[in-house]
Protein backbone atom coordinates (compact mmCIF):
# COMPACT_ATOMS: atom_id res chain seq x y z
CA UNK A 1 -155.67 -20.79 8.33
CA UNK A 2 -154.01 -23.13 10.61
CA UNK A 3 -154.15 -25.83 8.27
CA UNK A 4 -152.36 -23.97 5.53
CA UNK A 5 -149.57 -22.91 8.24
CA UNK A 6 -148.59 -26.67 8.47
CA UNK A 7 -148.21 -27.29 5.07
CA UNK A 8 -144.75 -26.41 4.55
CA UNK A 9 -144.13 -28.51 7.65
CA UNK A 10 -145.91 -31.01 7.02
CA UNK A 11 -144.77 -31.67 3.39
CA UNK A 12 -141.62 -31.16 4.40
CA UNK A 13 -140.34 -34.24 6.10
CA UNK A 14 -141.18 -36.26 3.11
CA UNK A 15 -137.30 -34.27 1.64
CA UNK A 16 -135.35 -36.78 4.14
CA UNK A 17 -137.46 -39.52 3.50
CA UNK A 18 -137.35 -39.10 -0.19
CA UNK A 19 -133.37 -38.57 -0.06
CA UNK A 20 -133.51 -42.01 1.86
CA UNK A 21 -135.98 -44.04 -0.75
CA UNK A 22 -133.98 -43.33 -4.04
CA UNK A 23 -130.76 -44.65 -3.01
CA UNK A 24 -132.29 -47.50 -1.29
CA UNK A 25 -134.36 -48.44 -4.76
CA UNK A 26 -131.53 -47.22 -7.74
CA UNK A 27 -128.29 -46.98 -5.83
CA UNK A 28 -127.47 -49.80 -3.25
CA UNK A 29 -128.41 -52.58 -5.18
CA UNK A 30 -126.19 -52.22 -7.65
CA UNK A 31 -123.61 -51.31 -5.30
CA UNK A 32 -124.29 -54.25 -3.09
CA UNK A 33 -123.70 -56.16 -6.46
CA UNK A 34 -120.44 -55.45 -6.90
CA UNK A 35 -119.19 -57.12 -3.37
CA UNK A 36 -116.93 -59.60 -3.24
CA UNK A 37 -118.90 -62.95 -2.53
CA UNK A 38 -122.45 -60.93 -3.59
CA UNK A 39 -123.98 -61.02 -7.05
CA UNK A 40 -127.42 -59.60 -8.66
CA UNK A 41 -129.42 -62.64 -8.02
CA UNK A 42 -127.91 -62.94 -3.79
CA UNK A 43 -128.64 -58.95 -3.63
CA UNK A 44 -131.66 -59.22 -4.84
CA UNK A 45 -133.28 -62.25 -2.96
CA UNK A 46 -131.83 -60.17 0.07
CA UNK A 47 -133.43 -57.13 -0.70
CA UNK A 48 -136.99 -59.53 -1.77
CA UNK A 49 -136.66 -60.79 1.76
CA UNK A 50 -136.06 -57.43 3.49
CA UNK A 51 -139.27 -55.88 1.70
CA UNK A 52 -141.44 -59.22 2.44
CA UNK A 53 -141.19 -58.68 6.38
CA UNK A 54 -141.23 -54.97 5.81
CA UNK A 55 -144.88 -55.86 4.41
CA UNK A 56 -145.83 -57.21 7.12
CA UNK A 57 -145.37 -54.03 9.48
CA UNK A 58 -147.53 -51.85 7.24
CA UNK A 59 -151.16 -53.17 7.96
CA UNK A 60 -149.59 -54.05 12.03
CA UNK A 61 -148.35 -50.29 12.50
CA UNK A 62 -151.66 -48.85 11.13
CA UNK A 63 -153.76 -50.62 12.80
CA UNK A 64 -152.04 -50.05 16.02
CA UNK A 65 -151.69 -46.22 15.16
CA UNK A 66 -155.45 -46.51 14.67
CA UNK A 67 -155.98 -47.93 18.44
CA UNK A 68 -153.47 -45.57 20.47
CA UNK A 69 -155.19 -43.21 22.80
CA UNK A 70 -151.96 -41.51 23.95
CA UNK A 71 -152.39 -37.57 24.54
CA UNK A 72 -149.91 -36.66 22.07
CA UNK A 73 -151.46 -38.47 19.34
CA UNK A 74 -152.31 -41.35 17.37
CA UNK A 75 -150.22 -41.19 14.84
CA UNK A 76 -147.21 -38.70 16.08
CA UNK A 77 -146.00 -41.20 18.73
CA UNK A 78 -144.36 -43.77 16.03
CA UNK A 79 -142.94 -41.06 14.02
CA UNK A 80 -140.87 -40.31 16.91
CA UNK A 81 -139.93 -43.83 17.61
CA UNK A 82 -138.94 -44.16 14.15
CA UNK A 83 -136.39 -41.35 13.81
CA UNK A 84 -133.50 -42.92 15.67
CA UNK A 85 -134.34 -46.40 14.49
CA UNK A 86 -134.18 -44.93 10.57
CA UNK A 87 -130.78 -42.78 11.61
CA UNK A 88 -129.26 -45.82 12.89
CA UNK A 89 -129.96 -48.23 10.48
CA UNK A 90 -129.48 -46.11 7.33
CA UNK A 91 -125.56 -45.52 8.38
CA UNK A 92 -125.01 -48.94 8.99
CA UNK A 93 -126.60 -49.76 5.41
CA UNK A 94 -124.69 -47.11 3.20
CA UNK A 95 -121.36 -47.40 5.28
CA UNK A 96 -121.12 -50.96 4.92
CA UNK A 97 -116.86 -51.41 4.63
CA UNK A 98 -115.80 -54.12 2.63
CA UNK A 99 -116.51 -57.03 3.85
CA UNK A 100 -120.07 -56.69 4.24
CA UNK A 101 -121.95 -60.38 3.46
CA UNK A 102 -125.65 -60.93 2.35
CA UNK A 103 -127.08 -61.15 6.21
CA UNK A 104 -125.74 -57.59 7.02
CA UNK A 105 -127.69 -56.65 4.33
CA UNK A 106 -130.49 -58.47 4.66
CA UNK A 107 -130.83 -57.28 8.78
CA UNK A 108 -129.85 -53.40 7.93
CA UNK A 109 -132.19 -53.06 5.49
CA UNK A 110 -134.97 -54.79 7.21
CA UNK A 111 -134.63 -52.29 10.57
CA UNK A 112 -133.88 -49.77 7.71
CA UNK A 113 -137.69 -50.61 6.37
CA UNK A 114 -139.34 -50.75 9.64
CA UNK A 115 -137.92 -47.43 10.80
CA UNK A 116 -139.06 -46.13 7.39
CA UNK A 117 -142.29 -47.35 8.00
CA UNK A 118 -143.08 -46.23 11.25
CA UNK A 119 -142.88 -42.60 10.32
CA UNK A 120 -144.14 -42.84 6.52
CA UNK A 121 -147.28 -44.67 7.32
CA UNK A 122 -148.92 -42.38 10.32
CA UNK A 123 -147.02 -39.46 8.12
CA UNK A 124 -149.16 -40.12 4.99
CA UNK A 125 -152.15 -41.06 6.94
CA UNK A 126 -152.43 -37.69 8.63
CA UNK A 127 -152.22 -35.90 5.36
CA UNK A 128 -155.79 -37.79 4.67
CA UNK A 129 -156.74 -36.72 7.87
CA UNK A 130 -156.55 -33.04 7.57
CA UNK A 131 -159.12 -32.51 5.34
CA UNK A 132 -162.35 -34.22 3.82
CA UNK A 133 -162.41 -31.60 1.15
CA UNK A 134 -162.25 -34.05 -2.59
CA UNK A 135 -159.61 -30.98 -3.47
CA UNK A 136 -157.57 -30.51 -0.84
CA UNK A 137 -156.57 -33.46 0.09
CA UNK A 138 -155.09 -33.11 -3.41
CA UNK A 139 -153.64 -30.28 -2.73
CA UNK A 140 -151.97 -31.64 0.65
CA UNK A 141 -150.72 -34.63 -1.13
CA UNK A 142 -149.12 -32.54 -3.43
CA UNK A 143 -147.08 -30.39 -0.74
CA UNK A 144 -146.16 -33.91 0.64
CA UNK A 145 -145.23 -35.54 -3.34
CA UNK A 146 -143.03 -31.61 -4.30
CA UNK A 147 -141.14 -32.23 -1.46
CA UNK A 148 -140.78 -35.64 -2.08
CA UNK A 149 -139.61 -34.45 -5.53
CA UNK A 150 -137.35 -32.21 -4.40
CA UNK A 151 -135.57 -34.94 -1.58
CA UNK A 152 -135.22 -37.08 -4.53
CA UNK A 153 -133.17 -34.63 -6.12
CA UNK A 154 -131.06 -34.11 -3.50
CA UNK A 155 -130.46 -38.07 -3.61
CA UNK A 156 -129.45 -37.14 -7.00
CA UNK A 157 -126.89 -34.24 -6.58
CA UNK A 158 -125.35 -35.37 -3.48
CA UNK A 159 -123.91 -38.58 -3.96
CA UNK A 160 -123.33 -37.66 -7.56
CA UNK A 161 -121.05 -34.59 -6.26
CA UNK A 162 -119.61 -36.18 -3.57
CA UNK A 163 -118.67 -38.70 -5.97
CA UNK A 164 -116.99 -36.95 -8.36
CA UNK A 165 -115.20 -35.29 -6.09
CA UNK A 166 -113.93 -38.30 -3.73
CA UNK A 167 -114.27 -40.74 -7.08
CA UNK A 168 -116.18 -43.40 -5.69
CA UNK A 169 -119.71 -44.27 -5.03
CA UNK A 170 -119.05 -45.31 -1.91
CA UNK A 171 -118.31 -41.45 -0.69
CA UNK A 172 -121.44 -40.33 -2.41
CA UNK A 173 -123.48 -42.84 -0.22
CA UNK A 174 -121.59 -42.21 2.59
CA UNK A 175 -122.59 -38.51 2.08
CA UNK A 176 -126.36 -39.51 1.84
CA UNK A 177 -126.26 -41.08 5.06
CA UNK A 178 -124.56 -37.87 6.64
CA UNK A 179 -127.08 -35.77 4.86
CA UNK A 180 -129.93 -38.20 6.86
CA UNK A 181 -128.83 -38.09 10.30
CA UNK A 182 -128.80 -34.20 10.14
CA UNK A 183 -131.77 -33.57 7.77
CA UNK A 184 -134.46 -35.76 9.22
CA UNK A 185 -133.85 -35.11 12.94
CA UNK A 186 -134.53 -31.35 12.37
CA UNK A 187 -137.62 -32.13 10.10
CA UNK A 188 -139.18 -34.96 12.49
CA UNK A 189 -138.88 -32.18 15.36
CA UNK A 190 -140.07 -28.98 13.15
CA UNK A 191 -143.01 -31.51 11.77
CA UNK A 192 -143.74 -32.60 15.57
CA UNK A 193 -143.63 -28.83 16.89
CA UNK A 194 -145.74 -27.74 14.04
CA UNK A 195 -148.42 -29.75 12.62
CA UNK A 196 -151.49 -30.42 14.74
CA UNK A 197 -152.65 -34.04 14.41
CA UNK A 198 -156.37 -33.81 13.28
CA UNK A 199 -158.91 -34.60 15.85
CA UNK A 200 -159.70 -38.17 15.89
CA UNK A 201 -160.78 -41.00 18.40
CA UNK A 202 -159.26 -44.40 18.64
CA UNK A 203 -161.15 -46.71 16.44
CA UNK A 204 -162.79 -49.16 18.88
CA UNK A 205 -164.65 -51.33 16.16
CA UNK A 206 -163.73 -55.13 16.51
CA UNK A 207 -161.88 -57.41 14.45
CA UNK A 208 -164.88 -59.43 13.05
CA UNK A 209 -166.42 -56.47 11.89
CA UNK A 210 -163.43 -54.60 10.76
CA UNK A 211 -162.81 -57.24 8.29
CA UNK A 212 -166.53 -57.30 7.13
CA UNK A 213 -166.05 -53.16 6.56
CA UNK A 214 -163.25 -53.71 4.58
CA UNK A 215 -164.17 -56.76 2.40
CA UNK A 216 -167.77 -54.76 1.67
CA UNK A 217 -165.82 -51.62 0.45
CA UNK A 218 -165.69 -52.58 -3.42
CA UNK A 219 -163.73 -49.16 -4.64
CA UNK A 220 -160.93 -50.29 -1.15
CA UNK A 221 -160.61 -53.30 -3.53
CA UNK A 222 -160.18 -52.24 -6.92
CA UNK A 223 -157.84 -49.28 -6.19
CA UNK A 224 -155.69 -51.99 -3.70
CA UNK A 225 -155.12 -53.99 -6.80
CA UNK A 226 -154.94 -51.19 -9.16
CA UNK A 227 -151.84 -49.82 -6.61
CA UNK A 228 -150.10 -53.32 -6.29
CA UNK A 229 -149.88 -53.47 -10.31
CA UNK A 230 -148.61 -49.82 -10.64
CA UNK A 231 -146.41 -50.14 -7.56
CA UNK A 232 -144.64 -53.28 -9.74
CA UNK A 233 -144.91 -51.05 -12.73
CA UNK A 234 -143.02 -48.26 -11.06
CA UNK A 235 -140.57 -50.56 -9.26
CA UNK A 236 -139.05 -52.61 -12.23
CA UNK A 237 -137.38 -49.62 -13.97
CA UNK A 238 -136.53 -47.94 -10.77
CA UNK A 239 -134.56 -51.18 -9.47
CA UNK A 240 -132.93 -51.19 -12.61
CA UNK A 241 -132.31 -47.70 -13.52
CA UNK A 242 -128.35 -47.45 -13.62
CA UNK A 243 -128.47 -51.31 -15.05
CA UNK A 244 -130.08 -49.65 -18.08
CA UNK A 245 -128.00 -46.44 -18.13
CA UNK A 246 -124.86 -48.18 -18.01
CA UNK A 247 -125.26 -51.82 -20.01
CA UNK A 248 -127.79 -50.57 -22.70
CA UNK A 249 -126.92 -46.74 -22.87
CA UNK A 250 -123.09 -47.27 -22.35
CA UNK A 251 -123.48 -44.41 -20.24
CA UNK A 252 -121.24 -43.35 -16.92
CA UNK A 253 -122.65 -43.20 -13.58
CA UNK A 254 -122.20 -39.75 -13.42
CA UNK A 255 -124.35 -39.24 -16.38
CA UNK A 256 -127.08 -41.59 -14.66
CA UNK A 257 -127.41 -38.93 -11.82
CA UNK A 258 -127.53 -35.74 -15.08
CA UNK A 259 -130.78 -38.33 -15.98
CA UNK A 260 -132.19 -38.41 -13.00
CA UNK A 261 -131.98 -34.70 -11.94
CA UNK A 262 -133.58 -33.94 -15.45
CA UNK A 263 -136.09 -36.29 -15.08
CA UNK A 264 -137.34 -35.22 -11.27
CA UNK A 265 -136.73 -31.80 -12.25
CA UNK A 266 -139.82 -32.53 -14.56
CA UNK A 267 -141.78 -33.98 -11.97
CA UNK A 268 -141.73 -30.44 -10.15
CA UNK A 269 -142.55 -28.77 -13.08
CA UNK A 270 -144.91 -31.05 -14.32
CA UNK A 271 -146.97 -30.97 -11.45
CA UNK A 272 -148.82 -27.88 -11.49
CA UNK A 273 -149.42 -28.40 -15.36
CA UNK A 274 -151.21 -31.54 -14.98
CA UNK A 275 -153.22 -30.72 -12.08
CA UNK A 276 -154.65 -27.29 -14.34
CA UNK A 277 -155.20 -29.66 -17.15
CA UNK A 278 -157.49 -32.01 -14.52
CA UNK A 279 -158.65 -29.09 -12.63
CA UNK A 280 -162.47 -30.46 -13.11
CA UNK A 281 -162.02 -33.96 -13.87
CA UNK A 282 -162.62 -36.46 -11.41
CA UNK A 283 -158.83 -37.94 -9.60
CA UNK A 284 -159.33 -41.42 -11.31
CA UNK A 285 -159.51 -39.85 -14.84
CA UNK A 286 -156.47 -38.03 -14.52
CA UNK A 287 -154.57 -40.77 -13.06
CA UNK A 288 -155.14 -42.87 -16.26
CA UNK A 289 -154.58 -40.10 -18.51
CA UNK A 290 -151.23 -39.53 -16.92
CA UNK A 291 -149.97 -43.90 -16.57
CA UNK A 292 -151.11 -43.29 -20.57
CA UNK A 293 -148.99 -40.70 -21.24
CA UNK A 294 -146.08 -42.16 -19.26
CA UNK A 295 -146.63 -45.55 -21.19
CA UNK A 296 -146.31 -43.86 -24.44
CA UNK A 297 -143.51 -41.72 -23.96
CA UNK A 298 -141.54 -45.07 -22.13
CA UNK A 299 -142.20 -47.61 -24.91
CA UNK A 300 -139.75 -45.98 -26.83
CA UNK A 301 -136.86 -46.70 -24.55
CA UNK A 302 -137.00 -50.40 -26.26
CA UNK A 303 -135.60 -48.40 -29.48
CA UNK A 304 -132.64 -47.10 -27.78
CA UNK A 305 -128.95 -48.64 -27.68
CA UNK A 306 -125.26 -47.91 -27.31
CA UNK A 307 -124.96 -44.35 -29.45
CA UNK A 308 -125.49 -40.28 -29.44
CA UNK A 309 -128.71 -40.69 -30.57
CA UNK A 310 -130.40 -42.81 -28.00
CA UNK A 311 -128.45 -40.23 -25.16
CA UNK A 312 -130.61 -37.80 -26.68
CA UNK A 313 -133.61 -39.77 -27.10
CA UNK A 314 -133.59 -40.73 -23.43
CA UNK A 315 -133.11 -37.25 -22.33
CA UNK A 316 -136.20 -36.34 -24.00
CA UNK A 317 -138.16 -39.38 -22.51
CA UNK A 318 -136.99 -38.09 -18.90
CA UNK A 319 -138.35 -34.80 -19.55
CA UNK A 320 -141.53 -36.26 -21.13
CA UNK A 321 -141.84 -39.03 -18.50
CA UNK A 322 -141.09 -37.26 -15.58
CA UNK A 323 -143.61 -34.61 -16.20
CA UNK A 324 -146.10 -37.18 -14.87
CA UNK A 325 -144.11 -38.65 -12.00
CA UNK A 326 -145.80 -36.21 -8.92
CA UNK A 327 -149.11 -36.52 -10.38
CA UNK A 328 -149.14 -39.89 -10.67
CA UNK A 329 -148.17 -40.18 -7.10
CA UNK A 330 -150.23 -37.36 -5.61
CA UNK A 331 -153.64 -38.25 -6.99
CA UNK A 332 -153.45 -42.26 -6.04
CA UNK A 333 -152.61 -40.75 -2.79
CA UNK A 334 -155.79 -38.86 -2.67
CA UNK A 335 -157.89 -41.47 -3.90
CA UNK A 336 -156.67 -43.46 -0.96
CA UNK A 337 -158.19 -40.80 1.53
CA UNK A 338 -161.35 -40.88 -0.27
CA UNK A 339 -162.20 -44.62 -0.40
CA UNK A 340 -161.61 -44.31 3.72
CA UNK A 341 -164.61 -42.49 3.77
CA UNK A 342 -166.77 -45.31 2.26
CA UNK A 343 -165.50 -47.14 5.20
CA UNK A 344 -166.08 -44.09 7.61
CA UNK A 345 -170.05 -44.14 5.41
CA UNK A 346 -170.59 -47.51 6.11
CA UNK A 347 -169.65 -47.86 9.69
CA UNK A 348 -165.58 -47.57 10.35
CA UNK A 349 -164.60 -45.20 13.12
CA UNK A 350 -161.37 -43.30 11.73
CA UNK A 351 -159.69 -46.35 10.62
CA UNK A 352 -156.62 -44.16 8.12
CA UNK A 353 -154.08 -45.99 9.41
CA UNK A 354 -155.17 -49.70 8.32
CA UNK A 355 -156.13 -48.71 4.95
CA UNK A 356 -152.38 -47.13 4.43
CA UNK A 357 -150.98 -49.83 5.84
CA UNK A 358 -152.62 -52.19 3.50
CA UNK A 359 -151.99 -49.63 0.66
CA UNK A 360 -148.43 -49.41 2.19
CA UNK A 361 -148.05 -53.23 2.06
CA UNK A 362 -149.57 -53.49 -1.82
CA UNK A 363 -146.96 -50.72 -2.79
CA UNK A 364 -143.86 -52.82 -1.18
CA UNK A 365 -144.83 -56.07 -1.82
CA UNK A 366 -145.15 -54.90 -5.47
CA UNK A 367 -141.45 -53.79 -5.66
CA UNK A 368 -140.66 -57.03 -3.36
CA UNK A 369 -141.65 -58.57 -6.72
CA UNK A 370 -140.16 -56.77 -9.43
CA UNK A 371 -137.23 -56.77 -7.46
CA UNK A 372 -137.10 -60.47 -6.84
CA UNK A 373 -137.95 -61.54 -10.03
CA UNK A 374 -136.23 -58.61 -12.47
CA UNK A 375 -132.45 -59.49 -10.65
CA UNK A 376 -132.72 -63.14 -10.22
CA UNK A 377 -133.90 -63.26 -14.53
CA UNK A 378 -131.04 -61.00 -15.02
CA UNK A 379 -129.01 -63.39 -13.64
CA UNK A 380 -130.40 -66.31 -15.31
CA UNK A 381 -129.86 -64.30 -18.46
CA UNK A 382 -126.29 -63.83 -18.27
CA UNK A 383 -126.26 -60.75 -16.58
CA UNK A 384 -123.47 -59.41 -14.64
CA UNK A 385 -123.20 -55.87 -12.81
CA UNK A 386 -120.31 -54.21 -13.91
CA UNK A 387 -119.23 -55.96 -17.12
CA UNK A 388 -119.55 -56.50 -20.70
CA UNK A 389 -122.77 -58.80 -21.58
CA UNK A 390 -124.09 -60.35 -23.98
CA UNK A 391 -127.30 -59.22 -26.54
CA UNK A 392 -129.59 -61.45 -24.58
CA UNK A 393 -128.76 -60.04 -21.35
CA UNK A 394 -128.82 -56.31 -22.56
CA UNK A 395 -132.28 -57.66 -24.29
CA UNK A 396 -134.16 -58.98 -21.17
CA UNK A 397 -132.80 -55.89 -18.87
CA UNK A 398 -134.59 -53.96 -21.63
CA UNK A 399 -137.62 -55.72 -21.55
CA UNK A 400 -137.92 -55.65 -18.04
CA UNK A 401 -136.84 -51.68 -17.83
CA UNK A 402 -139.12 -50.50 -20.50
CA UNK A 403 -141.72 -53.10 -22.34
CA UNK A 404 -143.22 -54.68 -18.93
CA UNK A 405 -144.26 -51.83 -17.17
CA UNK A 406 -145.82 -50.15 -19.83
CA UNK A 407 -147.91 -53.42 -20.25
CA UNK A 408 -148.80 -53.37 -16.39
CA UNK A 409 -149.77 -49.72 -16.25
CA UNK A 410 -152.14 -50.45 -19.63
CA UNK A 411 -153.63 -53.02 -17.67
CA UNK A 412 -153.97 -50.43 -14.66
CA UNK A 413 -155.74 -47.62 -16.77
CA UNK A 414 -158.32 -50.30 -18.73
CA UNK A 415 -158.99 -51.45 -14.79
CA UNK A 416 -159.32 -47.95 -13.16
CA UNK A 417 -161.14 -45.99 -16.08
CA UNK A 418 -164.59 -46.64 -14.43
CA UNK A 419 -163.89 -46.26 -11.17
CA UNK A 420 -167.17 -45.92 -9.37
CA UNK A 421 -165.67 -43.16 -6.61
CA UNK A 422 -165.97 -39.78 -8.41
CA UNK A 423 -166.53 -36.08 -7.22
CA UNK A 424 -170.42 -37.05 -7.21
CA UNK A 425 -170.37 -40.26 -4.88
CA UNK A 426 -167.72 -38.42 -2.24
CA UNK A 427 -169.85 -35.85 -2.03
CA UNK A 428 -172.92 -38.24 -1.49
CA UNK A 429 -170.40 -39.88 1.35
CA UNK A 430 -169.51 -36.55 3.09
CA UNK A 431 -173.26 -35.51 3.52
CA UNK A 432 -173.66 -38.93 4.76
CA UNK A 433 -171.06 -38.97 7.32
CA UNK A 434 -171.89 -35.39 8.15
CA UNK A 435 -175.62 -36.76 9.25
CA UNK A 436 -173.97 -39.61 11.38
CA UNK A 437 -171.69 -36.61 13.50
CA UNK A 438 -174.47 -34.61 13.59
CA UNK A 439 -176.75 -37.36 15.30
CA UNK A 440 -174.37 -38.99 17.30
CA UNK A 441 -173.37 -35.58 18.72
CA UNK A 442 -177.39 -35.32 19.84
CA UNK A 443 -176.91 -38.05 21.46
């Protein structure tokens, strides 16, 4: 009963986070891009080198979270710390003036990413934690991935308004920042207040053998690589979202953010009709069937150019897409806390927050990619932010919005159909893990 008191909390300070991610992925790029003395290939080798050191904090702040023996917590001290440090940073980075250079963006966003990180990681990590239950940690990731949804529309609608109103994207970021330093202050402290961190001990196995538990966990692997190619898959036609609206749409800004809201608007929606239509298969399966589904429905944006038509055609792709958006992020998420227990099964000692950080550090240093490889070829291709271009441009943005992911997340389903972790072997690894307590408590 206690449990289902904190979900609310609990799955509610993903909203600021979320309303923080979008703009960082879609909307300051671009906007960075448009500086005088910056262009798409500077931004984004900026951004690649931000998200490189931000990949190395993931695996260092779980494994510390892991180790801390503090009374409040193992996990609830860095989401503290991080508060301030994301507040800070995240003003500095969407109120830039106009003079900002390519260092100021490259140092905001990288205390931008740590501060992130330091409350996302042991955030996430405790969701795995508060149950061992193969369905509800489902469940729990979902709470966490509708609120997510719902931040990301209010990433959406708020700089979009603002925008309109003040007519310039630079109020509607400046509105997202203000929306930050209010919003996550009062959900860090109601989260805090609220949600119990699950009983756990400091893991006290030693480096030798951590790295022996973790090379000998086979499904750890295969779901690693399986989330660095979707990670990539997902990141390419986020990073280049408003590129596409824009240059290959001919499409306003404005009418970006109408795509958008339709499209996470069917990620709510969606949810709950994908998770009844896997109620009794095992997480892997429905996974794949929904990266198939998205990969249909998204090869067809290589049909689409410059006409009525293709406004309408997209529109239906965002509703059809986006129905599989929170399921495809809530049941990865879940699979995540299961393959910890063939760690906790063959030895570990509550190790969560090293296996998100490692998951944490696939996810970025699959976007790190896309993103430094998608702007610099966009570049190379003739592309320019903000002007008229050429077929080949509008050609490779295309490719690299719609054709290459769907080839990546084909690659992730053929990979992931077998996957050997289903509701039989967690069950096997619960009633082993339960004989472990049981006889190291008679001890």
């Amino acid at each position: 009963m206690k449990q289902q008191r904190a979900l609310i909390p609990y799955g509610l300070l993903g909203l600021p986070l979320a309303a923080l991610g979008l703009p960082l992925t879609v909307f300051l790029p671009p906007f960075y891009s448009e500086m005088p003395g910056l262009n798409t290939g500077i931004v984004g080798l900026m951004i690649f080198g931000a998200r490189l050191f931000d990949v190395l904090t993931d695996p260092a702040i779980g494994t510390l979270s892991d180790r801390t023996g503090l009374k409040i917590g193992r996990r609830r001290p860095y989401i503290a710390l991080g508060i301030p440090i994301l507040m800070l940073s995240a003003w500095f980075l969407f109120v830039p003036g106009q003079s900002a250079t390519a260092l100021y963006l490259l140092v905001w966003s990288m205390l931008a990413y740590f501060g992130w990180t330091l409350i996302y990681l042991p955030y996430t990590t405790m969701g795995a934690e508060m149950s061992a239950d193969y369905d509800e940690r489902t469940r729990i990731t979902a709470w966490r991935e509708g609120f997510f949804v719902l931040g990301t529309m209010v990433a959406i609608m708020v700089p979009a308004g603002v925008s309109k109103i003040a007519g310039g994207q630079e109020a509607g970021l400046k509105a997202i920042a203000v929306f930050l330093l209010v919003a996550l202050p009062i959900c860090g402290i109601l989260f805090l207040w609220r949600v119990p961190e699950p009983a756990g001990k400091r893991s006290r196995v030693k480096w030798a053998e951590s790295v022996k538990l973790l090379i000998a966990n086979a499904p750890f692997r295969r779901l690693l690589i399986a989330y660095l190619l979707n990670g990539a898959a997902n990141g390419l036609p986020a990073a280049l979202f408003l590129f596409f609206v824009t240059g290959v749409l001919g499409a306003s800004q404005a009418t970006a953010g109408i795509f958008l809201g339709i499209y996470f608007l069917s990620a709510v929606l969606g949810l709950p009709v994908w998770f009844w239509i896997g109620r009794n298969w095992s997480k892997h399966r429905l996974w794949c069937a929904s990266m198939l589904w998205v990969a249909f429905v998204f090869i067809f944006t290589m049909t689409l150019a410059d006409n009525t038509y293709s406004l309408v055609a997209y529109t239906l792709i965002c509703i059809l897409g986006g129905s599989c958006l929170g399921v495809d992020q809530a049941t990865a998420a879940s699979i995540q806390a299961d393959v910890i227990d063939e760690d906790t099964a063959a030895g570990g000692d509550g190790r969560a927050g090293l296996y998100f950080g490692l998951w944490g550090m696939a996810t970025k240093l699959a976007f790190a990619v896309a993103l430094g490889i998608a702007y610099p070829v966009l570049w190379l291709a003739g592309f320019n932010a903000g002007q008229d271009n050429d077929a080949t441009a509008l050609w490779t943005l295309a490719a690299l919005y719609g054709l290459l992911p769907v080839a990546v997340k084909l690659g992730v389903v053929a990979f992931m159909w077998n996957f050997p972790l289903d509701r039989a072997r967690h069950a096997e690894l619960q009633e082993r893990i339960g004989r472990a307590n049981a006889a190291a408590g008679q001890t």
